[in-house]
N, C-alpha and C. Protein backbone atom coordinates (compact mmCIF):
# COMPACT_ATOMS: atom_id res chain seq x y z
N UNK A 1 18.31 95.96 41.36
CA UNK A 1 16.90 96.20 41.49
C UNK A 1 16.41 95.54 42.78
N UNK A 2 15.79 96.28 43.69
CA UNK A 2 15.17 95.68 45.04
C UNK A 2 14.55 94.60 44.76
N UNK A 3 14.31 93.43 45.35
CA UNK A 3 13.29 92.64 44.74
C UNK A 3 12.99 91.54 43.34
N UNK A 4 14.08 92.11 42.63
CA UNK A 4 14.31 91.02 41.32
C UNK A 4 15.50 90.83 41.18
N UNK A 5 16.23 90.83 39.82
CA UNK A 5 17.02 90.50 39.84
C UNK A 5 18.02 91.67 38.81
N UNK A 6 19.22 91.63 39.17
CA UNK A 6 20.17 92.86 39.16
C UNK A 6 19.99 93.01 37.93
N UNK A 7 20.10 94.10 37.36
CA UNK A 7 20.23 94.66 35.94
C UNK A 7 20.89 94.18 34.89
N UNK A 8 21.00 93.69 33.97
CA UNK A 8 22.11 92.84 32.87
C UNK A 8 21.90 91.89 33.46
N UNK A 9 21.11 90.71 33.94
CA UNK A 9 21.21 89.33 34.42
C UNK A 9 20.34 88.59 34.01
N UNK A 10 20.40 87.67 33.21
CA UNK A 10 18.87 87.03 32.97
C UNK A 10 18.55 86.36 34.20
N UNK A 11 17.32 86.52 34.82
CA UNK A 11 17.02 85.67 35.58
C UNK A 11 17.42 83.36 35.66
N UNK A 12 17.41 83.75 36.36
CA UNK A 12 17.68 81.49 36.43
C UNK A 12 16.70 80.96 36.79
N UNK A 13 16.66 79.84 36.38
CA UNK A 13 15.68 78.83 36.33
C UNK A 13 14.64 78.52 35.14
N UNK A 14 14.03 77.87 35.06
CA UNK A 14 12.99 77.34 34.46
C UNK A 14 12.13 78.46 34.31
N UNK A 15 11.59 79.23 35.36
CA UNK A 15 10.58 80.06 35.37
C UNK A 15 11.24 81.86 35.18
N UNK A 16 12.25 82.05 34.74
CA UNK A 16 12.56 82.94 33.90
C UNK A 16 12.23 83.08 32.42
N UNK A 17 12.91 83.77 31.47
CA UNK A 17 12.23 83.81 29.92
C UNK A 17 11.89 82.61 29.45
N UNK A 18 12.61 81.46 29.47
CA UNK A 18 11.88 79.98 29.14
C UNK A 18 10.35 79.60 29.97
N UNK A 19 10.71 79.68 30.71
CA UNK A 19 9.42 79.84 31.45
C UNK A 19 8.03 80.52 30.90
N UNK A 20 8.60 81.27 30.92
CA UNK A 20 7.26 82.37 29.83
C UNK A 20 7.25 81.78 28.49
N UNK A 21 8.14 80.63 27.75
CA UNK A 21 8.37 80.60 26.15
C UNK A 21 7.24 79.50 26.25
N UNK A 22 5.57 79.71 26.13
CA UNK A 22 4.52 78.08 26.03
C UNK A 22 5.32 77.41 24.67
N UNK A 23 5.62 78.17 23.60
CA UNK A 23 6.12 77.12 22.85
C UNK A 23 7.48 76.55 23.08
N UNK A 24 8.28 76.96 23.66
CA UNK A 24 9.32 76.02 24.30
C UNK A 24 9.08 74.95 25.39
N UNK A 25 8.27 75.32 26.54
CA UNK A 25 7.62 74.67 27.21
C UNK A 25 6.79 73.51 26.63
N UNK A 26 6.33 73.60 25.40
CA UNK A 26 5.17 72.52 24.81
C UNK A 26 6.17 71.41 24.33
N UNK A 27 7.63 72.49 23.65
CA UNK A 27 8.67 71.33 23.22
C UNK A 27 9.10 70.86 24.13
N UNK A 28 9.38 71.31 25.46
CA UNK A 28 9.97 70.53 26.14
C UNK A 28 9.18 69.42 26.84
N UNK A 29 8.03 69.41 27.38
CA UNK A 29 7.52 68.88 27.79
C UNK A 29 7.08 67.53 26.55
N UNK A 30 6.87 67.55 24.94
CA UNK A 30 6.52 66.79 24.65
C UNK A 30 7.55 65.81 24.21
N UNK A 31 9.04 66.26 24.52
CA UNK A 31 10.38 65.74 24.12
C UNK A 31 10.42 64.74 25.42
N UNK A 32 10.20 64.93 26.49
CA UNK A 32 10.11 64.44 27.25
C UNK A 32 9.24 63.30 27.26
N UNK A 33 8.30 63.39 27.42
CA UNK A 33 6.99 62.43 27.21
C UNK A 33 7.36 61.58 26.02
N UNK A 34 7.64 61.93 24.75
CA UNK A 34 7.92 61.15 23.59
C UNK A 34 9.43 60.25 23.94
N UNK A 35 10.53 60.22 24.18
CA UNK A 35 11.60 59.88 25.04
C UNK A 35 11.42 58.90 26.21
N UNK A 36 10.45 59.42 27.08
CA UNK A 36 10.14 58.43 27.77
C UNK A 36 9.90 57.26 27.51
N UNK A 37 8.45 57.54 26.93
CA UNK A 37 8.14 56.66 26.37
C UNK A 37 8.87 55.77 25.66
N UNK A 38 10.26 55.91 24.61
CA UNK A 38 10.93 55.38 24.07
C UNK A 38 11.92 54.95 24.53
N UNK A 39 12.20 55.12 25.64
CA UNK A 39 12.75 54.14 26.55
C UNK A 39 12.08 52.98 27.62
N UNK A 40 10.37 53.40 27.97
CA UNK A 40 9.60 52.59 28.30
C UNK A 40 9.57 51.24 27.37
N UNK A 41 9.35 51.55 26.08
CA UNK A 41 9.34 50.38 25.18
C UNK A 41 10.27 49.44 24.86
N UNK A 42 11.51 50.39 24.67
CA UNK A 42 13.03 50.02 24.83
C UNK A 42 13.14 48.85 25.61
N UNK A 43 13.04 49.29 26.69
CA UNK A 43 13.64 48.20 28.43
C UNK A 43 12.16 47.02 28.12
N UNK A 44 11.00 47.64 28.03
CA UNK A 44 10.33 46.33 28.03
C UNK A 44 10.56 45.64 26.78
N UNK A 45 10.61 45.87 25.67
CA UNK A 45 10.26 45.00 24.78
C UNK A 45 12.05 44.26 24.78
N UNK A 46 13.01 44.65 25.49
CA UNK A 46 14.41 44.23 25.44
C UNK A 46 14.11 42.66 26.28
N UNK A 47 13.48 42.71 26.92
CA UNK A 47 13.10 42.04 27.96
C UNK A 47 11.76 40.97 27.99
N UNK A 48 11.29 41.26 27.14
CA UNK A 48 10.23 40.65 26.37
C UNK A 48 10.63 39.65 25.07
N UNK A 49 11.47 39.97 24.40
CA UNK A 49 12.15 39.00 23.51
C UNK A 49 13.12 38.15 24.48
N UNK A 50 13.59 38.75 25.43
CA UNK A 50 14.44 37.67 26.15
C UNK A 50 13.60 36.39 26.73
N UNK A 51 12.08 37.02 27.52
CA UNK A 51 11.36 35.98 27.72
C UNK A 51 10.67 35.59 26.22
N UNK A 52 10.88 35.12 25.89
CA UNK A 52 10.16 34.61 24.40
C UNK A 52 11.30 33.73 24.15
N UNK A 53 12.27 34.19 23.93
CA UNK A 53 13.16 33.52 23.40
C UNK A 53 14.67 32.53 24.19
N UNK A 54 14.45 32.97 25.57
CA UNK A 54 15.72 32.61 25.84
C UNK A 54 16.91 33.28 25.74
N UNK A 55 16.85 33.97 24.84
CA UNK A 55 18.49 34.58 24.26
C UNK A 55 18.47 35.84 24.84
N UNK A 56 19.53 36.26 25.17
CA UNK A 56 20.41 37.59 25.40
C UNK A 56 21.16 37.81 24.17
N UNK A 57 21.20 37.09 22.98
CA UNK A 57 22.01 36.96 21.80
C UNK A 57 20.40 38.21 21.27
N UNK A 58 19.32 37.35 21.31
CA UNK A 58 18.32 38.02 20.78
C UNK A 58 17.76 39.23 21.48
N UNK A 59 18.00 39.17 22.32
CA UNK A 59 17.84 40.82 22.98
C UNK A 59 18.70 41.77 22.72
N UNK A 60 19.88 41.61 22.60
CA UNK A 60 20.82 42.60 21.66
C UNK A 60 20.54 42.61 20.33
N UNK A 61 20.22 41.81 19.94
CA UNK A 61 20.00 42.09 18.36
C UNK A 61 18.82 43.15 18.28
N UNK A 62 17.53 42.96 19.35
CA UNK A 62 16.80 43.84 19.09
C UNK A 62 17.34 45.29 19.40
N UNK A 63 17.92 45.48 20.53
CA UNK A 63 18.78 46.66 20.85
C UNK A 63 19.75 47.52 20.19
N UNK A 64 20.00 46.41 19.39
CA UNK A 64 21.19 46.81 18.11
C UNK A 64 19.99 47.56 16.32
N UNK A 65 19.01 46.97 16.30
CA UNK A 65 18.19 47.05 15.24
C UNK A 65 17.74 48.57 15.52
N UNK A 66 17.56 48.78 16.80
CA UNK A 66 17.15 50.25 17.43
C UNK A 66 18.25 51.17 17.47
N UNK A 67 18.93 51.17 17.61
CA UNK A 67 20.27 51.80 17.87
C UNK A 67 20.99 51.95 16.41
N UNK A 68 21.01 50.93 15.52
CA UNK A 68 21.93 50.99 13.98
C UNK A 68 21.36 52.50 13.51
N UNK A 69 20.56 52.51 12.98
CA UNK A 69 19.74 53.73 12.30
C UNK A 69 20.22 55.17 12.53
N UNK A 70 20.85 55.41 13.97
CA UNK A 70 21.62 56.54 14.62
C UNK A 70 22.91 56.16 13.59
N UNK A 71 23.90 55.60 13.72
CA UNK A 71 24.99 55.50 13.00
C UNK A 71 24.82 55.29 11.67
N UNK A 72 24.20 54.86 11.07
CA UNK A 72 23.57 55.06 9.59
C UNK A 72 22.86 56.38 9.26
N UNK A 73 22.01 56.73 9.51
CA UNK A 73 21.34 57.60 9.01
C UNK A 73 21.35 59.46 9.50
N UNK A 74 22.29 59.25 10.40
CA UNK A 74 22.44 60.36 11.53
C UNK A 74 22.35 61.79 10.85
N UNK A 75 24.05 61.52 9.78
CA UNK A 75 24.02 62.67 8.98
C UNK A 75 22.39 63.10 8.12
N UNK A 76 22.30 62.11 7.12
CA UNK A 76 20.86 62.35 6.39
C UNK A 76 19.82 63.14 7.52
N UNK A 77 19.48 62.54 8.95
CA UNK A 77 18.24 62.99 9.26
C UNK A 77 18.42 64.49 9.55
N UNK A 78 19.88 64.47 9.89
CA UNK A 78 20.14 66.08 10.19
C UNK A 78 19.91 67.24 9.03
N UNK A 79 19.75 66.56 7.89
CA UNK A 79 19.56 67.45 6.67
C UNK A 79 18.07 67.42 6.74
N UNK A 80 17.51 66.65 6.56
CA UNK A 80 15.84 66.66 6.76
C UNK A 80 15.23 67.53 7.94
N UNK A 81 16.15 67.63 9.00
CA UNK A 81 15.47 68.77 9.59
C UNK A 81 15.62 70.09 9.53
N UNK A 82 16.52 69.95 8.82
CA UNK A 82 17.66 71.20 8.32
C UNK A 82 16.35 71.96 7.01
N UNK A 83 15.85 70.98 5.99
CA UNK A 83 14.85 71.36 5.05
C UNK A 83 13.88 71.79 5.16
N UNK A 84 13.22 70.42 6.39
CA UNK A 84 11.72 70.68 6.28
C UNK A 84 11.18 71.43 7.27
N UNK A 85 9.92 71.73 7.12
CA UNK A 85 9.21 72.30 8.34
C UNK A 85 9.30 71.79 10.14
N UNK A 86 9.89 72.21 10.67
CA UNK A 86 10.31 70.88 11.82
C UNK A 86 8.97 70.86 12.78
N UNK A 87 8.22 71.99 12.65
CA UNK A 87 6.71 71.35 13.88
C UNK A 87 6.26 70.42 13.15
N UNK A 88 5.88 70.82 11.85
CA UNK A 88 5.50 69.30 10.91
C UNK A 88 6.15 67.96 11.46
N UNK A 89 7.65 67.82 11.11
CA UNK A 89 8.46 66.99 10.60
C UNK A 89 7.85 66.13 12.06
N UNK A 90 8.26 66.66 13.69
CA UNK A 90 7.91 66.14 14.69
C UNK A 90 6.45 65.73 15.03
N UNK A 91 5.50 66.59 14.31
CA UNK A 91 3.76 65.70 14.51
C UNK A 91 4.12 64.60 13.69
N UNK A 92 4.88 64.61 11.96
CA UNK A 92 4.70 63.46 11.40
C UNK A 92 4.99 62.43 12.44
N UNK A 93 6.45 62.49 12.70
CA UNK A 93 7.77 61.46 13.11
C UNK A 93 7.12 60.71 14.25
N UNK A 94 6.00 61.74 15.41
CA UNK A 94 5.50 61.15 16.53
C UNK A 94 4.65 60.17 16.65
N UNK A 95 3.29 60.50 15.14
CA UNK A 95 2.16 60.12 14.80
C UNK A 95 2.54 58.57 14.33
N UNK A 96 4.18 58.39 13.47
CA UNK A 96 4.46 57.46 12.95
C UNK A 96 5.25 56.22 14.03
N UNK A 97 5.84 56.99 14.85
CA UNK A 97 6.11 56.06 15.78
C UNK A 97 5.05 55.45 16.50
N UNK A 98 4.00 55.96 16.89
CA UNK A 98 3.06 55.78 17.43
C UNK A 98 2.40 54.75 16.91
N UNK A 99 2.24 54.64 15.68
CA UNK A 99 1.84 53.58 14.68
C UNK A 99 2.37 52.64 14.43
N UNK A 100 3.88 52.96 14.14
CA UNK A 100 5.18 51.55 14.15
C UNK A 100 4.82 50.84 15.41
N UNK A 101 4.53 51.47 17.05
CA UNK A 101 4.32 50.03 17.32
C UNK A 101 3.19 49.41 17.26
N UNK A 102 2.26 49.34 16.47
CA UNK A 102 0.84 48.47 16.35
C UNK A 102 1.22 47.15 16.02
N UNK A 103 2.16 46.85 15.29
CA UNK A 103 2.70 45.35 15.22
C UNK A 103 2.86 44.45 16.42
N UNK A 104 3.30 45.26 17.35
CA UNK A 104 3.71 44.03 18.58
C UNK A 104 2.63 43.61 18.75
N UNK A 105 1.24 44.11 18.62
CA UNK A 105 0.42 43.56 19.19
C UNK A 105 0.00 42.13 19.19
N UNK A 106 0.71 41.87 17.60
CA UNK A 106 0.35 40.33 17.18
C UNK A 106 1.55 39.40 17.64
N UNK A 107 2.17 40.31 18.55
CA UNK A 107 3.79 39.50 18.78
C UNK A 107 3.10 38.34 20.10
N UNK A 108 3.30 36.53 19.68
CA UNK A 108 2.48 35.96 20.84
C UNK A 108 3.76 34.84 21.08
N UNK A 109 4.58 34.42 20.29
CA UNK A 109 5.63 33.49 20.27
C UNK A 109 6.70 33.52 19.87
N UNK A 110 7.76 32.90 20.20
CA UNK A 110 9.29 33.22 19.51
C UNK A 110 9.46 33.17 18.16
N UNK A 111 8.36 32.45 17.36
CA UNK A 111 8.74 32.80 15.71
C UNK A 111 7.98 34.24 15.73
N UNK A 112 7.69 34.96 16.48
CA UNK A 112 6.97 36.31 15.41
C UNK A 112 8.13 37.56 16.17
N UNK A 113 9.21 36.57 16.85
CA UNK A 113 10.36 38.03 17.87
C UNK A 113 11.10 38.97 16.19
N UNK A 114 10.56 38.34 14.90
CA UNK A 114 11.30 39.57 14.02
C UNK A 114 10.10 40.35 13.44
N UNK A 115 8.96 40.51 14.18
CA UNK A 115 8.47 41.82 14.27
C UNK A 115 8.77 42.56 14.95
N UNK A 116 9.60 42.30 16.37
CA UNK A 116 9.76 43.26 17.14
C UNK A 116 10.92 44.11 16.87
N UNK A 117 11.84 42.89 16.12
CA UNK A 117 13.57 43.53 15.33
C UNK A 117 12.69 44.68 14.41
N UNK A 118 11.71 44.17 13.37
CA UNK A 118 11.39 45.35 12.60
C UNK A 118 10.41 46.44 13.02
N UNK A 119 10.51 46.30 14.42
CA UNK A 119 9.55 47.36 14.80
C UNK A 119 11.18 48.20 15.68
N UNK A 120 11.74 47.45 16.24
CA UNK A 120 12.56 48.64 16.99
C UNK A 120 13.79 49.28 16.01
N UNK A 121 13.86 48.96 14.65
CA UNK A 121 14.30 48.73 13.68
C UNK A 121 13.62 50.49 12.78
N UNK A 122 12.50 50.26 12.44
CA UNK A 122 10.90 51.47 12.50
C UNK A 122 11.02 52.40 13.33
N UNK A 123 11.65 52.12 14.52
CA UNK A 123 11.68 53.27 15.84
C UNK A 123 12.99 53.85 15.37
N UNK A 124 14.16 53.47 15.68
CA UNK A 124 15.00 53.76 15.11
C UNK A 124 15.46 54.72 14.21
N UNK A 125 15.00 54.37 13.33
CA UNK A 125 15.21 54.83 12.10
C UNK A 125 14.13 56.74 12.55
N UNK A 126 12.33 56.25 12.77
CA UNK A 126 11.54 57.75 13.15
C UNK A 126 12.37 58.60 13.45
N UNK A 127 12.90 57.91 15.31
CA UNK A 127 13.60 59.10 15.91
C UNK A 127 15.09 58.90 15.83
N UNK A 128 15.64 58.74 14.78
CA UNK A 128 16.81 59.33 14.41
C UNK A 128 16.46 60.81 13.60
N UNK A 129 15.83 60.48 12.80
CA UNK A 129 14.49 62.11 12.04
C UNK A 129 13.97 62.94 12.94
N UNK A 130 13.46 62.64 14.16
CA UNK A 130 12.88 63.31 15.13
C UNK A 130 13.59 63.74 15.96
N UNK A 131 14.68 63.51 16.60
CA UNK A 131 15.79 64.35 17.49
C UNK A 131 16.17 65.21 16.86
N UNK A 132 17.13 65.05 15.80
CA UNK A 132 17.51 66.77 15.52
C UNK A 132 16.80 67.85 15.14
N UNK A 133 15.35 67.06 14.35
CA UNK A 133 13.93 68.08 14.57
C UNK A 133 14.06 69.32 15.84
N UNK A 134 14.16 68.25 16.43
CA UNK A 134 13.77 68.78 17.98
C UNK A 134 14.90 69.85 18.62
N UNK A 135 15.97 69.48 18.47
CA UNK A 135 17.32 70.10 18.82
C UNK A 135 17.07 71.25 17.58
N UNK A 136 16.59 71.42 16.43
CA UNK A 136 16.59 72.66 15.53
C UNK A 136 15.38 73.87 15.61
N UNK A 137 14.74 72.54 16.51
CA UNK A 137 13.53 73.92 16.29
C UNK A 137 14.05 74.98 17.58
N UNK A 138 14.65 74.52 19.04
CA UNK A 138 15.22 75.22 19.52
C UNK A 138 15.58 77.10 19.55
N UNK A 139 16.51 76.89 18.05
CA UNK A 139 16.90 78.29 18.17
C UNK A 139 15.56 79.32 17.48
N UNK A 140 14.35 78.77 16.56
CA UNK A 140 13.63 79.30 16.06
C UNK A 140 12.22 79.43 17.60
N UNK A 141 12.51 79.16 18.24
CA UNK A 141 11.31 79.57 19.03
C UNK A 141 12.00 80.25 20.51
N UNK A 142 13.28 80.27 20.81
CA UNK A 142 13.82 80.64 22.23
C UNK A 142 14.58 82.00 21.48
N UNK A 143 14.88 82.95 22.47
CA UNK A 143 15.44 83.80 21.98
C UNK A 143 17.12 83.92 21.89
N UNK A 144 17.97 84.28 21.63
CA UNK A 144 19.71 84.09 21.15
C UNK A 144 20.18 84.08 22.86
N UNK A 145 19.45 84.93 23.45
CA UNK A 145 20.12 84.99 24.93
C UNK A 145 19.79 84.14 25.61
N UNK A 146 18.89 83.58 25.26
CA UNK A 146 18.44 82.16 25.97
C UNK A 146 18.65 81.27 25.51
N UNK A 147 19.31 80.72 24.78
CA UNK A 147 19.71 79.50 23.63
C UNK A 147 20.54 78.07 24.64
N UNK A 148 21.39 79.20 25.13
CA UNK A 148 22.28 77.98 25.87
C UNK A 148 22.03 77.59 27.33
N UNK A 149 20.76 78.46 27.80
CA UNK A 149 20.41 77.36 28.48
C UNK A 149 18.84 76.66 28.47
N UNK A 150 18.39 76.76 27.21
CA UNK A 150 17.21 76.29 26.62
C UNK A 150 18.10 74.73 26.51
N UNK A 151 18.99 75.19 25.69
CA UNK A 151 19.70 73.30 25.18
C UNK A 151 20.04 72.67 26.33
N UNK A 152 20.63 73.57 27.72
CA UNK A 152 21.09 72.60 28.15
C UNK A 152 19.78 72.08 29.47
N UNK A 153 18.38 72.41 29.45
CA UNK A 153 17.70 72.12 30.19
C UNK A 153 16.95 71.02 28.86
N UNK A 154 16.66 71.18 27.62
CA UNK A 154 16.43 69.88 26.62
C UNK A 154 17.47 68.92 27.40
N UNK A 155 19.04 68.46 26.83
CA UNK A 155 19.84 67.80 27.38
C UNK A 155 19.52 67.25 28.96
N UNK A 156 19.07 68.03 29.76
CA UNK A 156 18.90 67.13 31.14
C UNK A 156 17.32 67.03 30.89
N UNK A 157 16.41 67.09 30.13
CA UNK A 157 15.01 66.29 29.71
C UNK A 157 15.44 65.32 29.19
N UNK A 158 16.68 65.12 28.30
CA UNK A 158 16.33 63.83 27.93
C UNK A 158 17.47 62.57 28.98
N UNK A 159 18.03 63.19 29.68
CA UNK A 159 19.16 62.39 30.33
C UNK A 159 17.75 61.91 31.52
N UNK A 160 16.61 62.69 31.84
CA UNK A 160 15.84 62.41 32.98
C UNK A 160 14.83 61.19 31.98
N UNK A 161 14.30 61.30 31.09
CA UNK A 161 13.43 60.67 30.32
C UNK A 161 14.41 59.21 30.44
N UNK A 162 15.48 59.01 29.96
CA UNK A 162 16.11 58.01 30.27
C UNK A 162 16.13 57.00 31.50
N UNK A 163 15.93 58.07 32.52
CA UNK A 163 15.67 57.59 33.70
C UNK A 163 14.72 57.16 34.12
N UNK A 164 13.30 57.60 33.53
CA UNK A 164 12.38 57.54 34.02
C UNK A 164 11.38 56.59 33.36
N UNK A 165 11.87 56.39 31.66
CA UNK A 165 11.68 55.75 31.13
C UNK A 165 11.99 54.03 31.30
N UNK A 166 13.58 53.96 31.63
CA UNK A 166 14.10 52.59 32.12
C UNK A 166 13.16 52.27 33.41
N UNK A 167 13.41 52.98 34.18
CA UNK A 167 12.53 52.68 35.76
C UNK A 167 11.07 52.13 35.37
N UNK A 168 10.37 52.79 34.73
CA UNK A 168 9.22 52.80 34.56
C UNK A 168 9.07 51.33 33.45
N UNK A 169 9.72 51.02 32.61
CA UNK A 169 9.86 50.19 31.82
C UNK A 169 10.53 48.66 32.98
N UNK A 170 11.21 48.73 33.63
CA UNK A 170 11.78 48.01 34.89
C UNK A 170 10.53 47.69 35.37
N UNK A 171 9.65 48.84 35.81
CA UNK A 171 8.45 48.15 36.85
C UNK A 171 7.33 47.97 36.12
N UNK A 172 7.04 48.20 34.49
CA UNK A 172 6.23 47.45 33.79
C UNK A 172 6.41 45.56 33.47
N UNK A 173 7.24 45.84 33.42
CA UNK A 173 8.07 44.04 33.56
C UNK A 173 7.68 43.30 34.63
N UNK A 174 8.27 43.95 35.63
CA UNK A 174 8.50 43.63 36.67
C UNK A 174 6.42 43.34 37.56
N UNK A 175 5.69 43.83 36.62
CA UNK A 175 4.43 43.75 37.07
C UNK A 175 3.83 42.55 36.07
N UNK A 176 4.37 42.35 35.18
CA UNK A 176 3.83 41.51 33.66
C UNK A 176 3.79 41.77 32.75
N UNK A 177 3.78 42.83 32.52
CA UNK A 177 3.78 43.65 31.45
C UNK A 177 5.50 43.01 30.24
N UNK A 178 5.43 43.47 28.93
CA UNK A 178 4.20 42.57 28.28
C UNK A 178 4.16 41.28 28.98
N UNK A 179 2.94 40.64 28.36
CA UNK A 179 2.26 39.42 28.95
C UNK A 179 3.61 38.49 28.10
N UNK A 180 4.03 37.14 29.04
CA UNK A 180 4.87 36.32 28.63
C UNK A 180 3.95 35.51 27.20
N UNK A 181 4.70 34.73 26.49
CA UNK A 181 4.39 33.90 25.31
C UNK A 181 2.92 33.06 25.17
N UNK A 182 2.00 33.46 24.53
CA UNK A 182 1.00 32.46 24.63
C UNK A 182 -0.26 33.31 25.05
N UNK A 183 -0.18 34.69 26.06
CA UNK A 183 -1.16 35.01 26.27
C UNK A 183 -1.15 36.54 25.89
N UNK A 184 -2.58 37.01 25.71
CA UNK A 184 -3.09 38.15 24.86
C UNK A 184 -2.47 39.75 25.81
N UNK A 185 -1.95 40.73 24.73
CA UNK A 185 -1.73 41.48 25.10
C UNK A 185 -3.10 42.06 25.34
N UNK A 186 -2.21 43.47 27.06
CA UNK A 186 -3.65 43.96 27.12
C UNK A 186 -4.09 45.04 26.70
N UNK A 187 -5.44 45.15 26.09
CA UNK A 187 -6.00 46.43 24.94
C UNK A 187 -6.83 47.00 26.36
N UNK A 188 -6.89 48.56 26.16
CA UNK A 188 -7.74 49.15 27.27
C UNK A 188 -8.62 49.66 26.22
């Protein structure tokens, strides 16, 4: 075809049939943003118990409290998305993470660092429920010919969220963010 693209070919890129999919686009974009974010919190609050506490013993532990819930619960959450409604399942899972962290707020000294174990502990556990949400709703909103490279542009959203999340979590620190032991987090 003059001008587009040859006959039998799906177009490439982003702005081919995915491109046109707003509800793939809404997932992707909010997988992203939600991810980020969960690595923003990740790197700071890893780093935030270290200043509180001294320990790198205690900064893995929080890292580990976040991380267990994947190897525990992995199979189970995959059935729960497998059941339930998954646009639901992901407003719940988001709304709730969002809420799990309201605790840090009272986090001011090294005796209160096992709110933060049971908050990244809370995270954990959400989006172990909320990823394969996300990875299932996939084939119900993209079409069969577009499947494989719907997943594999999810897959480099979340390998970039990683990135952008640590960085961004790096230069929240790295500015004060959270505030060291003793003084008030800041509310906007």
């Amino acid at each position: 075809m003059p001008g587009g693209e040859p006959a039998g070919e799906a177009p490439t890129g982003i702005g081919g049939p995915l491109g046109k999919n707003r509800d793939y686009r809404r997932l992707l974009t909010a997988g992203l943003i939600s991810q980020t974010g969960d690595w923003v919190i990740g790197t700071g609050l890893a780093y935030h118990v270290y200043v509180l506490t001294g320990s790198t013993l205690s900064s893995a532990t929080m890292l580990l409290a976040g991380r267990l819930p994947d190897v525990l619960l992995g199979s189970l959450a995959g059935v729960l998305a497998d059941r339930w409604d998954r646009r639901r399942l992901l407003v719940i899972t988001d709304v709730l993470l969002g809420l799990g962290l309201l605790p840090l707020l009272a986090v001011r000294e090294p005796g209160q660092v096992w709110i933060v174990y049971a908050v990244a502990l809370w995270t954990g556990v959400i989006s172990t429920v909320l990823f394969p949400a996300q990875k299932a709703l996939v084939p119900q909103i993209v079409a069969a010919s577009q499947l494989v490279r719907a997943n594999a542009l999810q897959g480099q959203s979340g390998q970039a969220a990683r990135l952008l999340g640590a960085l961004a979590g790096g230069v929240a620190v790295g500015a004060g963010w959270p505030p060291s032991s003793g003084s008030a987090w800041p509310v906007s």
